[in-house]
C-alpha atoms as a PDB file:
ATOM      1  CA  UNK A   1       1.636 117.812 -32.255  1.00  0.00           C
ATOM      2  CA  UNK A   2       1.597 116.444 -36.046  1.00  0.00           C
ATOM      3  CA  UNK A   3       5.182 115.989 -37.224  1.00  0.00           C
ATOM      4  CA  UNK A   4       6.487 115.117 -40.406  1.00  0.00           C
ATOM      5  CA  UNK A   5       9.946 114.932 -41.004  1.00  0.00           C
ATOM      6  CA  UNK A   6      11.721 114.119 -43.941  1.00  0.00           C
ATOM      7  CA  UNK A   7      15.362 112.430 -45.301  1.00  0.00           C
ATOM      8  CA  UNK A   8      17.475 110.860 -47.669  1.00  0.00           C
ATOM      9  CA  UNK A   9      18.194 113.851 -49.753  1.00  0.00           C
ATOM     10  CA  UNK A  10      21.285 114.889 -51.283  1.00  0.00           C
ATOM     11  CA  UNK A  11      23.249 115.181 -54.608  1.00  0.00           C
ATOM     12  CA  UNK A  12      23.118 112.772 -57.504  1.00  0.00           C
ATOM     13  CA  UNK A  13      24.014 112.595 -60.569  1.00  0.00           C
ATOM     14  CA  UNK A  14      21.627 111.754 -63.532  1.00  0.00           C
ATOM     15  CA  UNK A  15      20.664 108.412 -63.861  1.00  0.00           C
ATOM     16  CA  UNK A  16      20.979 107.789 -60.251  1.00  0.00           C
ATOM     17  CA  UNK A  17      18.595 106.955 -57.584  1.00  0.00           C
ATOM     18  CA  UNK A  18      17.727 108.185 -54.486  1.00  0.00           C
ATOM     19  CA  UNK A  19      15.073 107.388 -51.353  1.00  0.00           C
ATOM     20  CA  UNK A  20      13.215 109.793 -49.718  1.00  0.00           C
ATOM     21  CA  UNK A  21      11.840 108.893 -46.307  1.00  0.00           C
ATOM     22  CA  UNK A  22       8.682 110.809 -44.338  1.00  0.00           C
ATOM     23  CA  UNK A  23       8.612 110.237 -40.420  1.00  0.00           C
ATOM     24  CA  UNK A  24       5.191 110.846 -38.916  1.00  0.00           C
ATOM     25  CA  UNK A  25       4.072 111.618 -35.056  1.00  0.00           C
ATOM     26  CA  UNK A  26       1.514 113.380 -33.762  1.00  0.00           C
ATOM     27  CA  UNK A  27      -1.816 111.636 -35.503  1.00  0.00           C
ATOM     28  CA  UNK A  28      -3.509 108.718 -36.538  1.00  0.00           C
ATOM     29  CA  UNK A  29      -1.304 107.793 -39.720  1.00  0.00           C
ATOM     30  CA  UNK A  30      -3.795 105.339 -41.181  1.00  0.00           C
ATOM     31  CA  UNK A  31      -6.076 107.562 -41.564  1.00  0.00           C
ATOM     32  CA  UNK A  32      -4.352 109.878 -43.500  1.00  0.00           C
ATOM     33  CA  UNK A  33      -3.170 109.893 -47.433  1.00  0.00           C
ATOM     34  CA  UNK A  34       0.224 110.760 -47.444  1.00  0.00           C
ATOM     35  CA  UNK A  35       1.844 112.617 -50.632  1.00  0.00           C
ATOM     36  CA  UNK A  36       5.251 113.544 -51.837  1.00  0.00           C
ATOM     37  CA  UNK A  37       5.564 117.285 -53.135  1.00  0.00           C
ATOM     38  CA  UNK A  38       8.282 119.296 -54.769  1.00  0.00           C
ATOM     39  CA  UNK A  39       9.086 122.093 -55.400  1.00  0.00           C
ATOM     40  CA  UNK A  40      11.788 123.956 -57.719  1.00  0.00           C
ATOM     41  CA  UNK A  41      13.259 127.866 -57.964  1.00  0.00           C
ATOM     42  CA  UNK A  42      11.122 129.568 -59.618  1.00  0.00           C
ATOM     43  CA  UNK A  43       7.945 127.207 -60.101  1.00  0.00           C
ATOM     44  CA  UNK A  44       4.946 126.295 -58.170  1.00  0.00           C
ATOM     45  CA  UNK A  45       5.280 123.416 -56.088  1.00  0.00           C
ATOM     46  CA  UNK A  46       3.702 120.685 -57.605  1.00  0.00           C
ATOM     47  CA  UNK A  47       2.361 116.741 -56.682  1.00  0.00           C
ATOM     48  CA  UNK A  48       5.200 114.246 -57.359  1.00  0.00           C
ATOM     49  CA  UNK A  49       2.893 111.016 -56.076  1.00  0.00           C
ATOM     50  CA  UNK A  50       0.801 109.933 -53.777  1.00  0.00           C
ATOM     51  CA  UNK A  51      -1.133 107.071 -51.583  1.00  0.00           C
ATOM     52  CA  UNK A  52      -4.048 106.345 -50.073  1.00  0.00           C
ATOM     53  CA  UNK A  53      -4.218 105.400 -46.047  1.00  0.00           C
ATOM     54  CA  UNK A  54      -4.208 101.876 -46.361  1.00  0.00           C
ATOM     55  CA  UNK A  55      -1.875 102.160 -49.560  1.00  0.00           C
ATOM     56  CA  UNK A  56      -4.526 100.674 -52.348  1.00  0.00           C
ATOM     57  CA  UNK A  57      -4.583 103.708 -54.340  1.00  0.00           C
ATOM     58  CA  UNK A  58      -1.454 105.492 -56.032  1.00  0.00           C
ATOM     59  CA  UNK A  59      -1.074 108.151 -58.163  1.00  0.00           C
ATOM     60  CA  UNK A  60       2.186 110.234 -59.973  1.00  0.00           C
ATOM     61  CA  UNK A  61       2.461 113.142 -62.077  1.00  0.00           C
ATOM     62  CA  UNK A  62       3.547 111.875 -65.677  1.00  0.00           C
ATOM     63  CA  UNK A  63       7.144 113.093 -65.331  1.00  0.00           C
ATOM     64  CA  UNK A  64       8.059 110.675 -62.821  1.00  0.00           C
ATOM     65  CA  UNK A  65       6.172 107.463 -63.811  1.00  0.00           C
ATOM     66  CA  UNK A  66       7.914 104.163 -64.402  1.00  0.00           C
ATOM     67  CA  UNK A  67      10.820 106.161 -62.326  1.00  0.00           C
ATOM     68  CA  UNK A  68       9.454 106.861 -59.245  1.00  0.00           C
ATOM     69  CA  UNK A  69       7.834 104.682 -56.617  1.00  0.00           C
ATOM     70  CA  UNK A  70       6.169 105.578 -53.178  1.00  0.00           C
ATOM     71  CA  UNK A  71       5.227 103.307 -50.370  1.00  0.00           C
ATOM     72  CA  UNK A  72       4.146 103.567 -46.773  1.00  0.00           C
ATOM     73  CA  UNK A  73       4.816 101.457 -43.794  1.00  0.00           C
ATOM     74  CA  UNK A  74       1.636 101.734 -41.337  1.00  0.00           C
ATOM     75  CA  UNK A  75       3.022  99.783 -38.560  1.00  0.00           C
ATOM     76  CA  UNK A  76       6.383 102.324 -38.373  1.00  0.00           C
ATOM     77  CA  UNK A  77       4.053 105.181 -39.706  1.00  0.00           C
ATOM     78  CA  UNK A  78       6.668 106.310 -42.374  1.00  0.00           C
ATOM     79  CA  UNK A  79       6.486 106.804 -46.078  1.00  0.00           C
ATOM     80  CA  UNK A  80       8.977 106.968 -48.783  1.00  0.00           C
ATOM     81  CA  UNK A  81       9.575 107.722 -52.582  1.00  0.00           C
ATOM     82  CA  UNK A  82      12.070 105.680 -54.597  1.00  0.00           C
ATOM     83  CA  UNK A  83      13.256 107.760 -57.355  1.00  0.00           C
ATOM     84  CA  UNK A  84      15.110 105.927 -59.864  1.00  0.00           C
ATOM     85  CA  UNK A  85      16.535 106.855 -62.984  1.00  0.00           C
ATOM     86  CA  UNK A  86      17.021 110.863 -61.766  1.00  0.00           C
ATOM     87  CA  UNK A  87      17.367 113.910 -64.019  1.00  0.00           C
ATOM     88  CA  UNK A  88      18.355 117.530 -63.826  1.00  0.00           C
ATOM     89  CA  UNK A  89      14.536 118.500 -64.051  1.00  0.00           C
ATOM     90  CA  UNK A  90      13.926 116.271 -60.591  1.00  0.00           C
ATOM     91  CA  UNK A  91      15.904 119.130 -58.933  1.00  0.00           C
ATOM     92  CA  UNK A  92      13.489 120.277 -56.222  1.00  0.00           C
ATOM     93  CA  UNK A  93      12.821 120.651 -52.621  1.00  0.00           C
ATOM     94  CA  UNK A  94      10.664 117.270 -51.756  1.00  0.00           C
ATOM     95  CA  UNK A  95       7.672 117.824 -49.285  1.00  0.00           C
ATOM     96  CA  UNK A  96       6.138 115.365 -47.004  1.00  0.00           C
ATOM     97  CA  UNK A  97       2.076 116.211 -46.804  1.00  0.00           C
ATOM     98  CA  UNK A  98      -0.412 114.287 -44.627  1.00  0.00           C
ATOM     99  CA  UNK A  99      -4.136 114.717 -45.934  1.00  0.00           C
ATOM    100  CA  UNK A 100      -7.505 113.876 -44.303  1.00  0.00           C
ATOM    101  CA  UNK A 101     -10.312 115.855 -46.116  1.00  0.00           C
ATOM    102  CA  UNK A 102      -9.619 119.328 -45.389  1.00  0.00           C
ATOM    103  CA  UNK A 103      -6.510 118.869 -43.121  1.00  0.00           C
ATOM    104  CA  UNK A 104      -3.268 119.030 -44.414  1.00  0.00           C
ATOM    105  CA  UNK A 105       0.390 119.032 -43.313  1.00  0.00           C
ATOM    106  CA  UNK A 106       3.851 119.445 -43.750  1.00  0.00           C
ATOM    107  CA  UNK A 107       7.108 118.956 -43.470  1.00  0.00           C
ATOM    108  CA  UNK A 108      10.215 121.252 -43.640  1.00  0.00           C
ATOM    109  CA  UNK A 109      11.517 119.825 -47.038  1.00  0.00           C
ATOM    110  CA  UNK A 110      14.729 117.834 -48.264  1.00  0.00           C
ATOM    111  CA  UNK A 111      16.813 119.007 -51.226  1.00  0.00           C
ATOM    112  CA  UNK A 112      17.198 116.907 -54.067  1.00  0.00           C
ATOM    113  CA  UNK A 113      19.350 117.990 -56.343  1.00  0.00           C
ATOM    114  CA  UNK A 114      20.486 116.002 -59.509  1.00  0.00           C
ATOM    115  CA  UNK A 115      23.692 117.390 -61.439  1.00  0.00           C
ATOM    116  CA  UNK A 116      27.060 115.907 -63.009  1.00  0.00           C
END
């Protein structure tokens, strides 16, 4: 049974930093790109950043570049996002997603939530 379960959300207040971390069970984790979503009231949910299995390839919507960094561990199977330097508009629900061609999962979500 494919789990993902996230953590390390919370409040913050802007210019703060926060880390996200992804717990995975249930497959083979190297062979899987893992990807940090979000998603805020009102908007679609969107791809924050992301990494290929064996962690050579990354990639992050312009928004959070030079602030946010995601990593994986493949001997704990976990994956996290460092987000650094945090503003109002980072105020989302973060998803964990596992991806392996046409296979995809999730996780139930953190909130982030980034106010004074």
């Amino acid at each position: 049974q494919v789990q993902l379960v996230e953590s390390g959300g919370g409040l913050v207040q802007p210019g703060g930093s926060l880390r996200l971390s992804c717990a995975a069970s249930g497959f083979i984790f190297t062979n899987y790109a893992m990807n940090w979503y979000r998603q805020a009231p009102g908007k679609e949910r969107e791809l924050v950043a992301g990494i290929s299995s064996v962690g050579g390839v990354l990639t992050y919507v312009d928004s959070v570049k030079g602030r946010f960094t995601i990593s994986r561990d493949n001997a704990k199977n976990m994956v996290y996002l460092q987000m650094n330097s945090l503003k109002s508009e980072d105020t989302a629900v973060y998803y964990c997603n596992a991806r392996r061609v046409v296979e995809s999962h999730w996780g139930q979500g953190t909130q982030v939530t980034v106010s004074s």
